[in-house]
Protein backbone atom coordinates (compact mmCIF):
# COMPACT_ATOMS: atom_id res chain seq x y z
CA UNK A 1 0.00 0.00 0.00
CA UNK A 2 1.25 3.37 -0.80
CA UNK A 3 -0.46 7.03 -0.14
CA UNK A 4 -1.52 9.05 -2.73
CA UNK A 5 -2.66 12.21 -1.11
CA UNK A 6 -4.09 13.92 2.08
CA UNK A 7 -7.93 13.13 1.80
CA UNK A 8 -8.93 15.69 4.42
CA UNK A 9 -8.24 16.90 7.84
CA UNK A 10 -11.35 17.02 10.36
CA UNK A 11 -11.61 19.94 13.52
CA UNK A 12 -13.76 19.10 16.26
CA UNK A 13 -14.82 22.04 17.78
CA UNK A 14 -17.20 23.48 21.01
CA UNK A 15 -17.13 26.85 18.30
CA UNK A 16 -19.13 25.32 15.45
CA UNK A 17 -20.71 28.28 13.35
CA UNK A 18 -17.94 30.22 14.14
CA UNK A 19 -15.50 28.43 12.67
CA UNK A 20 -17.90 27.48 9.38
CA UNK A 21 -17.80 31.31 9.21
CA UNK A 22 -14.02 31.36 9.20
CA UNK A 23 -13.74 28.77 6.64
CA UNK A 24 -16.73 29.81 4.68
CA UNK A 25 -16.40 33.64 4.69
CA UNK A 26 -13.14 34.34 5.38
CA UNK A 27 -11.19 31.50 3.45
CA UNK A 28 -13.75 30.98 0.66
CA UNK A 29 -14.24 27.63 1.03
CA UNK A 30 -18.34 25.90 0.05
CA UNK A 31 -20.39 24.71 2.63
CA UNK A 32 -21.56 21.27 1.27
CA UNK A 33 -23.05 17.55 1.48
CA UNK A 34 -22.44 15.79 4.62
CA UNK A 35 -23.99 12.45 5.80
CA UNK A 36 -26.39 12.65 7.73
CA UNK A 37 -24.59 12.04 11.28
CA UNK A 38 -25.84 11.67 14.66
CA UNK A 39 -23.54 14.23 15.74
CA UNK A 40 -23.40 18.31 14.39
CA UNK A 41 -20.86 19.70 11.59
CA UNK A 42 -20.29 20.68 8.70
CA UNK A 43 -18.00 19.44 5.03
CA UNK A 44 -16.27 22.42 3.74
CA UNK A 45 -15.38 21.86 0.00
CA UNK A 46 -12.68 23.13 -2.39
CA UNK A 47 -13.90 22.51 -5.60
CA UNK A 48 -15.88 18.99 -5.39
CA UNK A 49 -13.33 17.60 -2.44
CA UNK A 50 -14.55 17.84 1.10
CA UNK A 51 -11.68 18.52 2.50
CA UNK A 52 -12.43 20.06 5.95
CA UNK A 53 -14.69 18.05 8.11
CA UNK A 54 -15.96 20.52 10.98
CA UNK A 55 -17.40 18.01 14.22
CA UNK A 56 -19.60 20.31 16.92
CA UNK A 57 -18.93 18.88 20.03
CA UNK A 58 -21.95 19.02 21.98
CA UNK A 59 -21.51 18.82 25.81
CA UNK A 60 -25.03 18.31 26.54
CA UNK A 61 -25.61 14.96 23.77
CA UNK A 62 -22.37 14.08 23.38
CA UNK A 63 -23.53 10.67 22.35
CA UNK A 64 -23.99 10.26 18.87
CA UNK A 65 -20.06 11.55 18.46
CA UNK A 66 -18.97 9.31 20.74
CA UNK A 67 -20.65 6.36 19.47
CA UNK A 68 -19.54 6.96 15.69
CA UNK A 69 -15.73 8.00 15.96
CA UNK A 70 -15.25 6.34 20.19
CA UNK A 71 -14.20 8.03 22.80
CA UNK A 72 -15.33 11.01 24.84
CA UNK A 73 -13.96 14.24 24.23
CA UNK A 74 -13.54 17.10 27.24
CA UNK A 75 -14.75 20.40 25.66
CA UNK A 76 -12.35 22.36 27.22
CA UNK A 77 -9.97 20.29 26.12
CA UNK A 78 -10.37 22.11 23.07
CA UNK A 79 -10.29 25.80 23.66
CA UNK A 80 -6.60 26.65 23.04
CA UNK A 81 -6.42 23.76 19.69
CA UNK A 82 -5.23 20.51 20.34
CA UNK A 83 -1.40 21.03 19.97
CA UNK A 84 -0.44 18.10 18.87
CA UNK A 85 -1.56 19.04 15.01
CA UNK A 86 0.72 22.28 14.27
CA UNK A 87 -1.05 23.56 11.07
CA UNK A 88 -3.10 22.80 7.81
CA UNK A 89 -1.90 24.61 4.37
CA UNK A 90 -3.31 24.97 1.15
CA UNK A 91 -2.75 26.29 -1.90
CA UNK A 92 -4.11 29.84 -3.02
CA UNK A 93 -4.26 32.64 -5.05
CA UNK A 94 -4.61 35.96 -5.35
CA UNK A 95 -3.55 36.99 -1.79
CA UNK A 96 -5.49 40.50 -1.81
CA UNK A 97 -8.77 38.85 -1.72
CA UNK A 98 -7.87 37.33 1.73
CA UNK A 99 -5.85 39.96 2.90
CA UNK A 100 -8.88 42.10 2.08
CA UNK A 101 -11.35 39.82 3.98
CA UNK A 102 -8.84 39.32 7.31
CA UNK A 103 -8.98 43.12 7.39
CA UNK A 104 -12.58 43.75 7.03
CA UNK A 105 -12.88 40.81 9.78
CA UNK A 106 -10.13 42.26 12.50
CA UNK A 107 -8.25 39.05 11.97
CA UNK A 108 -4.75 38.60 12.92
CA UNK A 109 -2.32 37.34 10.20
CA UNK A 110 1.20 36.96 9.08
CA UNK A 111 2.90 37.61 6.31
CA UNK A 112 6.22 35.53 5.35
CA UNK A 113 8.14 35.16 2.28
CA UNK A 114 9.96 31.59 1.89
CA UNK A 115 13.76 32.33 0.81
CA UNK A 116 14.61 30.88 -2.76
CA UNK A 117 11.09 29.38 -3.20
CA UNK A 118 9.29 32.31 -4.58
CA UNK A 119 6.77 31.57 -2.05
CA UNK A 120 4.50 33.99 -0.55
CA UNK A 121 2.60 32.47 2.91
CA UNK A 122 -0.46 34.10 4.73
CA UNK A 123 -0.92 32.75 8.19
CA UNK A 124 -4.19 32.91 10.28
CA UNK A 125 -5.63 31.43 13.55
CA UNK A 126 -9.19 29.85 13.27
CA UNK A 127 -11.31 29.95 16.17
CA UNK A 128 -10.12 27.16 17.84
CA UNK A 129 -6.92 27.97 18.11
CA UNK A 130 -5.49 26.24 14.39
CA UNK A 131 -3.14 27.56 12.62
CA UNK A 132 -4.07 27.66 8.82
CA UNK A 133 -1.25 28.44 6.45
CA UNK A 134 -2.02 29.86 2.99
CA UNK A 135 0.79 29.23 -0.04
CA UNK A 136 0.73 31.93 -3.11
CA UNK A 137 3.43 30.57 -5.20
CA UNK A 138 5.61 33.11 -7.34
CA UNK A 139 6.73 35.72 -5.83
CA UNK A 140 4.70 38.29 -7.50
CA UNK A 141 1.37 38.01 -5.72
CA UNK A 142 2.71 39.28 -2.86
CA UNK A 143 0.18 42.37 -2.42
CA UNK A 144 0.55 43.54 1.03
């Protein structure tokens, strides 16, 4: 067996809409078709790939989550993220747009340039606490 890509990463969060909002809004991404789960959340979509899962944890049914991926999960566990995941990227462009919408939102950001890469790299916190790392290849969409 041998991986072929990075299917999707999945944020379990006590700040549901929120972070939707963050992801939707902010990032761009589609709010989409999700099973139908015993449990609250969203699929956030790039294109046709789901490739956020968002899981509400809800502290007073907790059950349906914990049946379907085992385990219990301490909300406040989960204010500050989880630490043990550092950061998801993805590939973007036109770095105005975002720029544009973190200002307009009071969000917090970084800007970084990645020496001989011609790599141009937005970073932003989500509401839980996750760092989310945005890639502008070429040096010349740099805008801010």
């Amino acid at each position: 067996m041998s991986l072929s890509a990075l299917d999707h990463c999945s944020i379990r969060t006590t700040h549901l809409p929120e972070t939707r909002a963050f992801f939707v809004d902010i990032l761009g991404m589609d709010d989409g078709a999700r099973p139908n789960f015993d449990f609250p959340g969203h699929w956030l979509y790039v294109g046709d790939k789901p490739v956020v899962h968002l899981i509400g944890i809800d502290a007073e049914s907790p059950e349906g989550l914990e049946t379907y991926l085992g385990g219990t999960v301490d909300p406040d566990s989960l204010k500050d993220g989880s630490g043990a995941f550092d950061h998801i990227a993805f590939r973007a462009k036109d770095p105005s747009v975002l720029i544009q919408r973190l200002r307009e939102n009071g969000c917090d950001y970084r800007e970084r340039m990645v020496p001989d890469l011609e790599l141009f790299q937005i970073f932003v916190e989500d509401p839980n606490g996750i760092t989310v790392e945005l890639n502008y290849f070429n040096a010349e969409q740099k805008t801010a």
